[in-house]
N, C-alpha and C. Protein backbone atom coordinates (compact mmCIF):
# COMPACT_ATOMS: atom_id res chain seq x y z
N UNK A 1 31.46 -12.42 -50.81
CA UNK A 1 30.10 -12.84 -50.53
C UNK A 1 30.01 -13.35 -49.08
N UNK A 2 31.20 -14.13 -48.50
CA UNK A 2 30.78 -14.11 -47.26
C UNK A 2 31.09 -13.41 -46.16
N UNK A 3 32.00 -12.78 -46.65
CA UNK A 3 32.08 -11.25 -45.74
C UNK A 3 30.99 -10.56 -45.51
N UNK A 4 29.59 -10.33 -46.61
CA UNK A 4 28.83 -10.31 -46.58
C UNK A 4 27.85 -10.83 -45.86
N UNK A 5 27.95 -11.88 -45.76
CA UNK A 5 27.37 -12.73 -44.97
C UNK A 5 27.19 -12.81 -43.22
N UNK A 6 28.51 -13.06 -43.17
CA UNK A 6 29.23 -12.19 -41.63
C UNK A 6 28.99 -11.26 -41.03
N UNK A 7 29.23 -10.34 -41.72
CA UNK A 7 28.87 -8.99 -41.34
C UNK A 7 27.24 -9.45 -41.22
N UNK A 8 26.73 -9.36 -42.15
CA UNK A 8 25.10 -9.65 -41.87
C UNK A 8 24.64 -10.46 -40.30
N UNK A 9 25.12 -11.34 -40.43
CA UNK A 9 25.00 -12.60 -39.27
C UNK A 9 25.38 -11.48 -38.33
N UNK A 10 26.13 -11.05 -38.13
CA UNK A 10 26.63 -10.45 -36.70
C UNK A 10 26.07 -9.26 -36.25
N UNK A 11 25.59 -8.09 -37.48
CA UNK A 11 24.34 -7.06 -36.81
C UNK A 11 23.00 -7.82 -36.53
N UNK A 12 22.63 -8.71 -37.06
CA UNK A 12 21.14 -9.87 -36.87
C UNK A 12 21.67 -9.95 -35.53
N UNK A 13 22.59 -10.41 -34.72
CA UNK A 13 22.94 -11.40 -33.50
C UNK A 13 22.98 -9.93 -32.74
N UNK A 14 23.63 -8.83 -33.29
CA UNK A 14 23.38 -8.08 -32.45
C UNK A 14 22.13 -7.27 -32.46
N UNK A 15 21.15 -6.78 -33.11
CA UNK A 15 20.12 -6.20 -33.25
C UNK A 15 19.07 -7.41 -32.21
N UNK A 16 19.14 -8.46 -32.38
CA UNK A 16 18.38 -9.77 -31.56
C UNK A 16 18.20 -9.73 -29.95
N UNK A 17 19.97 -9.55 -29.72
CA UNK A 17 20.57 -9.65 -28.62
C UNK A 17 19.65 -8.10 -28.14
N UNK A 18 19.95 -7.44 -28.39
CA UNK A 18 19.54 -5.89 -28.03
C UNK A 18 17.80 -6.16 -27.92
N UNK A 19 17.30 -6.16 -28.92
CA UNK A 19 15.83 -5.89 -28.41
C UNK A 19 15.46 -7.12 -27.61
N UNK A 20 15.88 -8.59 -27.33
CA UNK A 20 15.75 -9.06 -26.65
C UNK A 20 15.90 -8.69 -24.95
N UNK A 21 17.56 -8.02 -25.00
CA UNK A 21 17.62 -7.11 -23.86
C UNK A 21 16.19 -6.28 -23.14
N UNK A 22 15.84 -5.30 -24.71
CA UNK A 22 15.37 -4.06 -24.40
C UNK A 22 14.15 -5.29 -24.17
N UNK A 23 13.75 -5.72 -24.53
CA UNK A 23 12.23 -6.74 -24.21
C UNK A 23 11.71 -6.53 -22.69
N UNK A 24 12.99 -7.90 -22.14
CA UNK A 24 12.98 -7.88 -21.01
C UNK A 24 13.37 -6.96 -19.57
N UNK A 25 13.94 -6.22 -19.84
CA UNK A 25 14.10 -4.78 -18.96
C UNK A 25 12.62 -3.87 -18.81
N UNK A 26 12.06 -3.95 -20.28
CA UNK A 26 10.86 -3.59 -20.20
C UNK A 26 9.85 -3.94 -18.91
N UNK A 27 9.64 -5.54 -18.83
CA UNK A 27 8.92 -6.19 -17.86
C UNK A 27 9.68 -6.11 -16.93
N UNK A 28 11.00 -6.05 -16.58
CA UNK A 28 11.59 -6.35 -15.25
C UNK A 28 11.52 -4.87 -14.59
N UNK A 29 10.61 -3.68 -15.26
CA UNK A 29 10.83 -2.03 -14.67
C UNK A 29 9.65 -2.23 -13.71
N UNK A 30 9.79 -2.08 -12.43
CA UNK A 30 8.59 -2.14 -11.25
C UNK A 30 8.48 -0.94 -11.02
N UNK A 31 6.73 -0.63 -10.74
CA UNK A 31 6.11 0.59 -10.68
C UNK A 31 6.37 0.37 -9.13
N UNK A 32 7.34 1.69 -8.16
CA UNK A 32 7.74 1.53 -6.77
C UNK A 32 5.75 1.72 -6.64
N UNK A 33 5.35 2.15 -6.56
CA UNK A 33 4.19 2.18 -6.02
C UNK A 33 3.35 0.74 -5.62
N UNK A 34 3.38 -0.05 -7.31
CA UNK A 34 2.66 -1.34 -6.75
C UNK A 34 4.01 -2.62 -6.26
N UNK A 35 4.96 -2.12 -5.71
CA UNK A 35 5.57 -2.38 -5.31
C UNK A 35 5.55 -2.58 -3.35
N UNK A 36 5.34 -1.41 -3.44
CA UNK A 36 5.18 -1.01 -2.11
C UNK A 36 3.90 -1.38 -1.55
N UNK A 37 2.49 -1.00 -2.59
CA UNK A 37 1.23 -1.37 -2.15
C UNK A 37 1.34 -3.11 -1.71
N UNK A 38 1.73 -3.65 -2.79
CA UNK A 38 1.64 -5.17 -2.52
C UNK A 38 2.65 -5.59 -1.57
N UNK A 39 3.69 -5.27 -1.31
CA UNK A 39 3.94 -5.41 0.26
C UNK A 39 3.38 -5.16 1.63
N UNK A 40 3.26 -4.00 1.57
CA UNK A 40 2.52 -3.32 2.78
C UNK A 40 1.29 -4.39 2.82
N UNK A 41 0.51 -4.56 1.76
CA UNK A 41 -0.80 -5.39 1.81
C UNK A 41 -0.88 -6.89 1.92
N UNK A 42 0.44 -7.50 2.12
CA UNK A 42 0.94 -8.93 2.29
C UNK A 42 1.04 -8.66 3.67
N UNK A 43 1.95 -7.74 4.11
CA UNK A 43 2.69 -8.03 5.27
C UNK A 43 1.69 -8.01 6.02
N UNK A 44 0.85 -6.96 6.33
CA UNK A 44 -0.53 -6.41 7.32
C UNK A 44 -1.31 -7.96 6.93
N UNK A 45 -1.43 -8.31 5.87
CA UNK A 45 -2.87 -9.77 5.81
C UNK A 45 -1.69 -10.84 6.87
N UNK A 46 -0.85 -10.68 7.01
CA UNK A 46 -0.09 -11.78 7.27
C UNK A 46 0.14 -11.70 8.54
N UNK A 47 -0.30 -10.32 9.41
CA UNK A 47 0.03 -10.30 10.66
C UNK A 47 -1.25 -10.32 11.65
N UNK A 48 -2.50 -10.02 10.52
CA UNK A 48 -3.54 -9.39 10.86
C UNK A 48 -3.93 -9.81 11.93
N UNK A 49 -4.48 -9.66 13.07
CA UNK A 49 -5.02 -10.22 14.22
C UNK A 49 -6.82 -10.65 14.36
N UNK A 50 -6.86 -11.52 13.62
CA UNK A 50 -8.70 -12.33 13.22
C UNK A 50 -9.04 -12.31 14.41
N UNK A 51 -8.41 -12.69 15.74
CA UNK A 51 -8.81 -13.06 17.23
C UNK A 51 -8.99 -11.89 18.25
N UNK A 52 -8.29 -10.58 17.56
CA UNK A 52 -8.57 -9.55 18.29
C UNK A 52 -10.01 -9.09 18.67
N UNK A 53 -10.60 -9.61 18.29
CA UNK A 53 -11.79 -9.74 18.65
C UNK A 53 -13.29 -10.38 18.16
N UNK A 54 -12.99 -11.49 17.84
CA UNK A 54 -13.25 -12.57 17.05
C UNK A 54 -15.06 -13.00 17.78
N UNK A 55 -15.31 -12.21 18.29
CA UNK A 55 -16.30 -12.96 18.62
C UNK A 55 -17.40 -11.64 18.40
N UNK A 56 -17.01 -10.45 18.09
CA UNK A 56 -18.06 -9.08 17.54
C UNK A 56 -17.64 -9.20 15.80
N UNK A 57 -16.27 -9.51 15.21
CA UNK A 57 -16.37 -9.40 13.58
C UNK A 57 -16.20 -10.31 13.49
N UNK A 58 -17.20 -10.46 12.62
CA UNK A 58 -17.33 -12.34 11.30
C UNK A 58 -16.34 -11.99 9.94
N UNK A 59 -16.03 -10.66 9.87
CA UNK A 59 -14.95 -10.51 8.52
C UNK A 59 -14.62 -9.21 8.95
N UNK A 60 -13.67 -9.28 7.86
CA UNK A 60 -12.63 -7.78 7.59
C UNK A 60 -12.32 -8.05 6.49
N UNK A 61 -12.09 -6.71 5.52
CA UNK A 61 -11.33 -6.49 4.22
C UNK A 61 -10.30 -5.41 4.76
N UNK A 62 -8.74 -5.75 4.31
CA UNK A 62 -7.89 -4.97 4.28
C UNK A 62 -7.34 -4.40 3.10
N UNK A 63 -7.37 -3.38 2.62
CA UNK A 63 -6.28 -3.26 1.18
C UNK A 63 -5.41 -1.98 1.17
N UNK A 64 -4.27 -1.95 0.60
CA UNK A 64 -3.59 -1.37 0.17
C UNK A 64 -3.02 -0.90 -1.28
N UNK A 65 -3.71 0.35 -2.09
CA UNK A 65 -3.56 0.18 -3.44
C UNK A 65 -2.69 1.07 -3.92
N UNK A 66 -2.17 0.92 -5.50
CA UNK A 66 -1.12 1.16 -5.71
C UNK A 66 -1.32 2.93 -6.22
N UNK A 67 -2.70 3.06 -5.99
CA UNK A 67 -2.90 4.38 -5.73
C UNK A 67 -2.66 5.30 -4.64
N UNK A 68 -2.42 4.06 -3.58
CA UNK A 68 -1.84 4.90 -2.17
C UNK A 68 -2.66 4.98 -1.01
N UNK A 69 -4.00 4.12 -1.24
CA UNK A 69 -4.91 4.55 -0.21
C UNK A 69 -4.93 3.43 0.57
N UNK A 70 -5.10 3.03 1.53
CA UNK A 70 -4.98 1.78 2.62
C UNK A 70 -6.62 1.96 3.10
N UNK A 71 -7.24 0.63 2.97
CA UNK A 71 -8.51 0.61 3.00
C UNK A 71 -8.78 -0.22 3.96
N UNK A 72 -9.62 -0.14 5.24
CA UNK A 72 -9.85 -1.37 6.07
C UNK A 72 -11.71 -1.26 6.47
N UNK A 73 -12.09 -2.30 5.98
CA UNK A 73 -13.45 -2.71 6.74
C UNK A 73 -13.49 -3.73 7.54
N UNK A 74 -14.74 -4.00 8.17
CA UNK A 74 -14.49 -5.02 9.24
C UNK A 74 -16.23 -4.90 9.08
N UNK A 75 -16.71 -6.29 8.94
CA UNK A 75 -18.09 -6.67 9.51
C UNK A 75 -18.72 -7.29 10.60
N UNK A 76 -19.40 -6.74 11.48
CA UNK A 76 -20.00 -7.40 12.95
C UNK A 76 -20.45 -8.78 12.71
N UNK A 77 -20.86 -9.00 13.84
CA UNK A 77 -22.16 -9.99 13.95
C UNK A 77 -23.10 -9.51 13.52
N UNK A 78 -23.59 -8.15 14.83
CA UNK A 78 -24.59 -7.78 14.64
C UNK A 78 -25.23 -6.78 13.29
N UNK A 79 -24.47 -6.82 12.39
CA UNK A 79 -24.82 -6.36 10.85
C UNK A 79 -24.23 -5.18 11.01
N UNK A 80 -23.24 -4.22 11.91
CA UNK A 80 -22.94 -3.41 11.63
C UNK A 80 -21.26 -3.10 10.54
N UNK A 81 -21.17 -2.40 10.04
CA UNK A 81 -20.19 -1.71 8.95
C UNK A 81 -19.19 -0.83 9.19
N UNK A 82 -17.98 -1.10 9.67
CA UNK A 82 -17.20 -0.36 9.75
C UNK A 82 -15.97 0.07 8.58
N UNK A 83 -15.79 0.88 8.07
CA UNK A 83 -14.76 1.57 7.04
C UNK A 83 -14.01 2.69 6.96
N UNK A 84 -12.81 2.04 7.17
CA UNK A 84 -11.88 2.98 7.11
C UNK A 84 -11.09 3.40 6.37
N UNK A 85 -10.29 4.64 6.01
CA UNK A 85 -9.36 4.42 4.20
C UNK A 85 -8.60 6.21 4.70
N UNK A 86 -7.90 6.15 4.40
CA UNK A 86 -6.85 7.48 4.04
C UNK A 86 -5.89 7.20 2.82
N UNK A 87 -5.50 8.07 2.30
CA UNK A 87 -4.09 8.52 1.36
C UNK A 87 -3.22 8.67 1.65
N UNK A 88 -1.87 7.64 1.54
CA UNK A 88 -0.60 7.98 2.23
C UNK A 88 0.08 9.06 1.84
N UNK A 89 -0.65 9.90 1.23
CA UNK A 89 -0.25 11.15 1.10
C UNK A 89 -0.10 12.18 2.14
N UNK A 90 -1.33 11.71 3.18
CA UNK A 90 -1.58 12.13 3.87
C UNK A 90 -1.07 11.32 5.23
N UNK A 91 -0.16 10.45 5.18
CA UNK A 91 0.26 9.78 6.14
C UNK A 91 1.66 10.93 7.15
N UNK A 92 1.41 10.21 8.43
CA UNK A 92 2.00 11.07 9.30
C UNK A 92 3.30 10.02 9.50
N UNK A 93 2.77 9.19 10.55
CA UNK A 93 3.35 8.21 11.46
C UNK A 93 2.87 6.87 11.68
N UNK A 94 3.22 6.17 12.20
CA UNK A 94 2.93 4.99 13.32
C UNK A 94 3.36 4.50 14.31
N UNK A 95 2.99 4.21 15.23
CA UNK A 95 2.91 3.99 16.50
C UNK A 95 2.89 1.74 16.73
N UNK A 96 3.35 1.36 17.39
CA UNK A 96 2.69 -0.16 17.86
C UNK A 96 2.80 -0.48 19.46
N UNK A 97 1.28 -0.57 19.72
CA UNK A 97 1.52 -0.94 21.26
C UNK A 97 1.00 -2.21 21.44
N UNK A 98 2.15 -3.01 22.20
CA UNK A 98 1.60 -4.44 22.53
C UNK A 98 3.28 -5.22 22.69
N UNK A 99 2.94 -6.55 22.34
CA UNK A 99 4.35 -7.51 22.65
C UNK A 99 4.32 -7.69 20.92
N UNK A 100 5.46 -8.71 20.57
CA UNK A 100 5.66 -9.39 19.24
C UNK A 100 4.55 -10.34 19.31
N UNK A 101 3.88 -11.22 20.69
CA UNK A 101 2.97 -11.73 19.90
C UNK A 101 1.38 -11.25 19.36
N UNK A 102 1.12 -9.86 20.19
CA UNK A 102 -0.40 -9.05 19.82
C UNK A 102 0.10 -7.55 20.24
N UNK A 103 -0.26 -7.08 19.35
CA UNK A 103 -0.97 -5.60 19.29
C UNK A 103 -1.49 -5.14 18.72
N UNK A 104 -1.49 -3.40 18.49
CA UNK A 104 -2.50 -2.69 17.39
C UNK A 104 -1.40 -1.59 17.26
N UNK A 105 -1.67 -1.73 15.79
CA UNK A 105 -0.83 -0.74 14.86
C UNK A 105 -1.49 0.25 14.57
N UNK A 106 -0.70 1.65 15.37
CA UNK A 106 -1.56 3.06 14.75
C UNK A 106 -1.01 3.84 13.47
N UNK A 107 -1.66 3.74 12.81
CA UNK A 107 -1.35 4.77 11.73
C UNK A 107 -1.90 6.39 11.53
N UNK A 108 -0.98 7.47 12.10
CA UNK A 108 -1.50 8.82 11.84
C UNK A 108 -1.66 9.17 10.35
N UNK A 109 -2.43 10.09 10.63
CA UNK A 109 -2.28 10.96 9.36
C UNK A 109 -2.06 12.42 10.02
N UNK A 110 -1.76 13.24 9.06
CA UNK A 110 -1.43 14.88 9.18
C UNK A 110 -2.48 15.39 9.98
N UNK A 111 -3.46 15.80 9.84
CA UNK A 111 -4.97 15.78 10.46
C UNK A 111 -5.68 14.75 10.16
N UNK A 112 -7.03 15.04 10.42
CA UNK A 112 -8.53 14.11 10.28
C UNK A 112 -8.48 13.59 9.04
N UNK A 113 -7.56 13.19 8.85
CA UNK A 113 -7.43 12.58 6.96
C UNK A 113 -8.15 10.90 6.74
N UNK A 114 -8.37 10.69 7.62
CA UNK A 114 -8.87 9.08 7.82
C UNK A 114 -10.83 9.22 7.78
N UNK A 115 -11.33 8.61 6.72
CA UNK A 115 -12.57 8.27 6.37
C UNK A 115 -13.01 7.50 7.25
N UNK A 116 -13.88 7.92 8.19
CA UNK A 116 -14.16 6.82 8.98
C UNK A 116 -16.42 6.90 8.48
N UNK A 117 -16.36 5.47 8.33
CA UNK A 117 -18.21 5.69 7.68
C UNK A 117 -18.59 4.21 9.15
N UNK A 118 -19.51 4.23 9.30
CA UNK A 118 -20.53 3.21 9.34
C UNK A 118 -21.91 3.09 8.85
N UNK A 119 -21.94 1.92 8.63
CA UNK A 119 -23.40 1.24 8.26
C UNK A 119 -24.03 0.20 8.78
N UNK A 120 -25.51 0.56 9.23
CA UNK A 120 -26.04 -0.49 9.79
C UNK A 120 -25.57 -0.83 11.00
N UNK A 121 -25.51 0.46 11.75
CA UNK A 121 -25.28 0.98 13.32
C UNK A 121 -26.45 1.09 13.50
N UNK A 122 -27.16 0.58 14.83
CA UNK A 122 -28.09 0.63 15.91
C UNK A 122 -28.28 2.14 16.28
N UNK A 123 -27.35 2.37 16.69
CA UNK A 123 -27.24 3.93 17.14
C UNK A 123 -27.03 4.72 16.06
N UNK A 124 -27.17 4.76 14.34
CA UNK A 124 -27.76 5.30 13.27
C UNK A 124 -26.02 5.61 12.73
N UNK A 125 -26.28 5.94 11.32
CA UNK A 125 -25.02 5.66 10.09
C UNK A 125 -24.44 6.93 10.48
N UNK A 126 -22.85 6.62 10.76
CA UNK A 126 -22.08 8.18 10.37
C UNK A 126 -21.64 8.20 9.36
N UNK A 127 -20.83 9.27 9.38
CA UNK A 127 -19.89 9.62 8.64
C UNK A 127 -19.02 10.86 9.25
N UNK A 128 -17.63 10.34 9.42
CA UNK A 128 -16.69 11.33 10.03
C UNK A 128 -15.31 11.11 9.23
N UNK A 129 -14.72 11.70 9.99
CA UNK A 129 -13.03 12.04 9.90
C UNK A 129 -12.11 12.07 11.15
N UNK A 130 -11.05 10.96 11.22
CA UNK A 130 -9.98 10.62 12.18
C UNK A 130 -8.84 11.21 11.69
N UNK A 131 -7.81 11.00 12.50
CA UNK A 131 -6.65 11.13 12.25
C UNK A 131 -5.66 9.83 12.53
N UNK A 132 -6.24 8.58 12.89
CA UNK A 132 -5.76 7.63 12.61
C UNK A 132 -6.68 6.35 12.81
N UNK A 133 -5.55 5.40 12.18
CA UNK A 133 -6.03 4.45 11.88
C UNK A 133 -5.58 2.83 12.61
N UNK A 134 -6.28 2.29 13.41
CA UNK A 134 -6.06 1.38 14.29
C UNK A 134 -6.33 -0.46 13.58
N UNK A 135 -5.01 -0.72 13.33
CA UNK A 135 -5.21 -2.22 12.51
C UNK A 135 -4.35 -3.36 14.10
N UNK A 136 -5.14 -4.71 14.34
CA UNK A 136 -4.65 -5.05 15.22
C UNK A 136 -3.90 -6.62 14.44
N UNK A 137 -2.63 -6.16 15.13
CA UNK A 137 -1.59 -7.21 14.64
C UNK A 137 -0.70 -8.48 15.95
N UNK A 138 -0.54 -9.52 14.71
CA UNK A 138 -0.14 -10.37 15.95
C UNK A 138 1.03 -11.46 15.34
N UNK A 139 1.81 -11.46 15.75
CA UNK A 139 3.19 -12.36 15.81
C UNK A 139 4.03 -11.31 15.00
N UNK A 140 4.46 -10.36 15.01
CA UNK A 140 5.26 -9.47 14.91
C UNK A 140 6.48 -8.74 15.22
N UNK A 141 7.62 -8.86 14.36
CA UNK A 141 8.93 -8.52 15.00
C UNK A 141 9.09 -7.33 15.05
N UNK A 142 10.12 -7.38 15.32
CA UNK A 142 10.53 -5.54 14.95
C UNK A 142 10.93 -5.39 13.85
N UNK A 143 11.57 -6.38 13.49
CA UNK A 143 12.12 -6.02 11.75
C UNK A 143 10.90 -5.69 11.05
N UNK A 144 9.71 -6.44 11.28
CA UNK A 144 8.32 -6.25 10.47
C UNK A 144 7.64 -4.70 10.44
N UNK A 145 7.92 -4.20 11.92
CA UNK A 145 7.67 -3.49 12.10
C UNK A 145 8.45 -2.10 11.58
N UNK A 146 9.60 -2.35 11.37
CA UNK A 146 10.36 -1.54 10.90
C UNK A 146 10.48 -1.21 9.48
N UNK A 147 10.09 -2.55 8.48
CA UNK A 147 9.99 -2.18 7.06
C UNK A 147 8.74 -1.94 6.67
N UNK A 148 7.61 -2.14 7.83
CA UNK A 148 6.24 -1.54 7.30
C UNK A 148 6.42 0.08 7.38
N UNK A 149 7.08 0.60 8.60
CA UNK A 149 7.75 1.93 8.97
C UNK A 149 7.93 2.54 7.89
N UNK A 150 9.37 1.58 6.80
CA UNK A 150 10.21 2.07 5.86
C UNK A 150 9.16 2.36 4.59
N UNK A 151 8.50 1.31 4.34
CA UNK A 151 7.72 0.94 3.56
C UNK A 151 6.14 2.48 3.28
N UNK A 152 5.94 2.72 4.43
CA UNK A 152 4.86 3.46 4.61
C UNK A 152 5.70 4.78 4.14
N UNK A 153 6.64 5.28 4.48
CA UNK A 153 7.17 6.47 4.03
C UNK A 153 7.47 6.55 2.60
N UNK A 154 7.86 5.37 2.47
CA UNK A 154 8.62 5.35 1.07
C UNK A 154 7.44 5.59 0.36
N UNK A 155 5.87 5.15 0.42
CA UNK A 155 4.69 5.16 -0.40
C UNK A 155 4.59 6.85 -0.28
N UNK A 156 4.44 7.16 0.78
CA UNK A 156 3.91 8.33 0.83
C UNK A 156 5.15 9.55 -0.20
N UNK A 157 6.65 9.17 0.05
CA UNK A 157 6.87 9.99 -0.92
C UNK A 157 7.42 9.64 -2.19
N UNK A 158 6.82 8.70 -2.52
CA UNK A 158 6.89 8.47 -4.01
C UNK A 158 5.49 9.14 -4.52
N UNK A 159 4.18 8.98 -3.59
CA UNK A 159 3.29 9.91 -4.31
C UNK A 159 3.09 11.38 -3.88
N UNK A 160 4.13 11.84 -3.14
CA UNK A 160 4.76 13.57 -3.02
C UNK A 160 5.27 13.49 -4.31
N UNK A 161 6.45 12.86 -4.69
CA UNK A 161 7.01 12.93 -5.90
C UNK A 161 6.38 12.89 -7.28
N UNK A 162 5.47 11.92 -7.10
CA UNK A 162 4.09 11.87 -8.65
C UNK A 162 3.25 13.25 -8.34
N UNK A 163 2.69 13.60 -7.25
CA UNK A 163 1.98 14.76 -7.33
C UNK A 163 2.25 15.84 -7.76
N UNK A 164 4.26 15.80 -7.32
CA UNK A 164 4.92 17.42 -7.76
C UNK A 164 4.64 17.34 -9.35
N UNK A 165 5.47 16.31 -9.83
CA UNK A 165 5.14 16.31 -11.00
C UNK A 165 4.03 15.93 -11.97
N UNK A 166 2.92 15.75 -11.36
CA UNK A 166 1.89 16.28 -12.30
C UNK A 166 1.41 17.54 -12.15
N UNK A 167 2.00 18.15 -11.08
CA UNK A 167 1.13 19.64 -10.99
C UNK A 167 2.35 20.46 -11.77
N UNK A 168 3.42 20.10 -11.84
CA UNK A 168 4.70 20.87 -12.88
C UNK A 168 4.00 20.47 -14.32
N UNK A 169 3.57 19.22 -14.54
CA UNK A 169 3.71 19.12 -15.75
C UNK A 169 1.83 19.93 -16.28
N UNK A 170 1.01 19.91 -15.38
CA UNK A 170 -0.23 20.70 -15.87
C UNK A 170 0.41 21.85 -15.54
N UNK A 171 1.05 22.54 -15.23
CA UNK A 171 1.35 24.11 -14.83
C UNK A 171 0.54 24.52 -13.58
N UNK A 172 0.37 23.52 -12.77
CA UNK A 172 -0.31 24.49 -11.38
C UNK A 172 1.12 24.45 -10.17
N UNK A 173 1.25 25.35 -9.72
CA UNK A 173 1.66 25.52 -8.36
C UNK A 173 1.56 24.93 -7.36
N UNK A 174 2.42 24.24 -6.94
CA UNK A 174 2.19 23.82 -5.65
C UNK A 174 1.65 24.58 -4.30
């Protein structure tokens, strides 16, 4: 009977032990994507340059989502709307010109892949297409600069990699 017992006690301790394991592995699996988005989107709020020209924008929204698209607006004084956004799918490169304590960070894309809109322009609303994207940054190393580098590629081909495979798994061709 208590061999019985034992034995019992010790698959319980191990069946416990295990899905407790499997529990937490569960939550500790990070999606590289919002991984990457929420870095990239820390590091840029954290470098952002408010003073670059602080006396034409009263705000800016920056984002980076774990869908891949990097989003930047910026609001005037004078009520005008600027918005910008591409898919690091469509990301090329970047560029930074300036010192560690100010510059502006270019971000290419492949072509005109960059949404560029305004609203509530004087000189009347567009709507076009860039090929990059100009964010101005300030107290910046090189290391910063280098894992936004790492960081930006790595987004872009983790969603090369999700794209192959959803177009394998619907049956379309790349």
């Amino acid at each position: 009977m208590m061999k019985k017992f034992t034995q019992f006690m010790k698959m319980w301790c191990f069946f416990y032990v295990a899905a407790t394991f499997f529990i937490i592995s569960a939550f500790l699996i990070v999606d590289p994507l919002e991984e990457d988005s929420l870095f990239l989107e820390n590091k840029l709020l954290a470098h952002y340059d408010e003073d670059f020209s602080f006396k034409q924008i009263k705000r800016y929204e920056l984002s980076v989502t774990n869908s891949g698209f990097c989003r930047y607006k910026r609001y005037f004084q004078n009520g005008k709307i600027e918005y910008y956004a591409f898919n690091f799918l469509r990301y090329k490169d970047s560029d930074f010109f300036g010192t560690t304590s100010r510059g502006l960070l270019y971000l290419r894309t492949a072509e005109d892949d960059v949404i560029v809109q305004t609203y509530k322009d004087p000189g009347g609303d567009v709507d076009s297409m860039a090929s990059q994207l100009i964010i101005p940054l300030k107290q910046v190393e090189a290391e910063d600069l280098n894992s936004l580098a790492a960081r930006f590629l790595s987004m872009r081909e983790t969603l090369r990699k999700q794209q192959t495979r959803l177009s394998l798994r619907d049956g379309k061709p790349q």
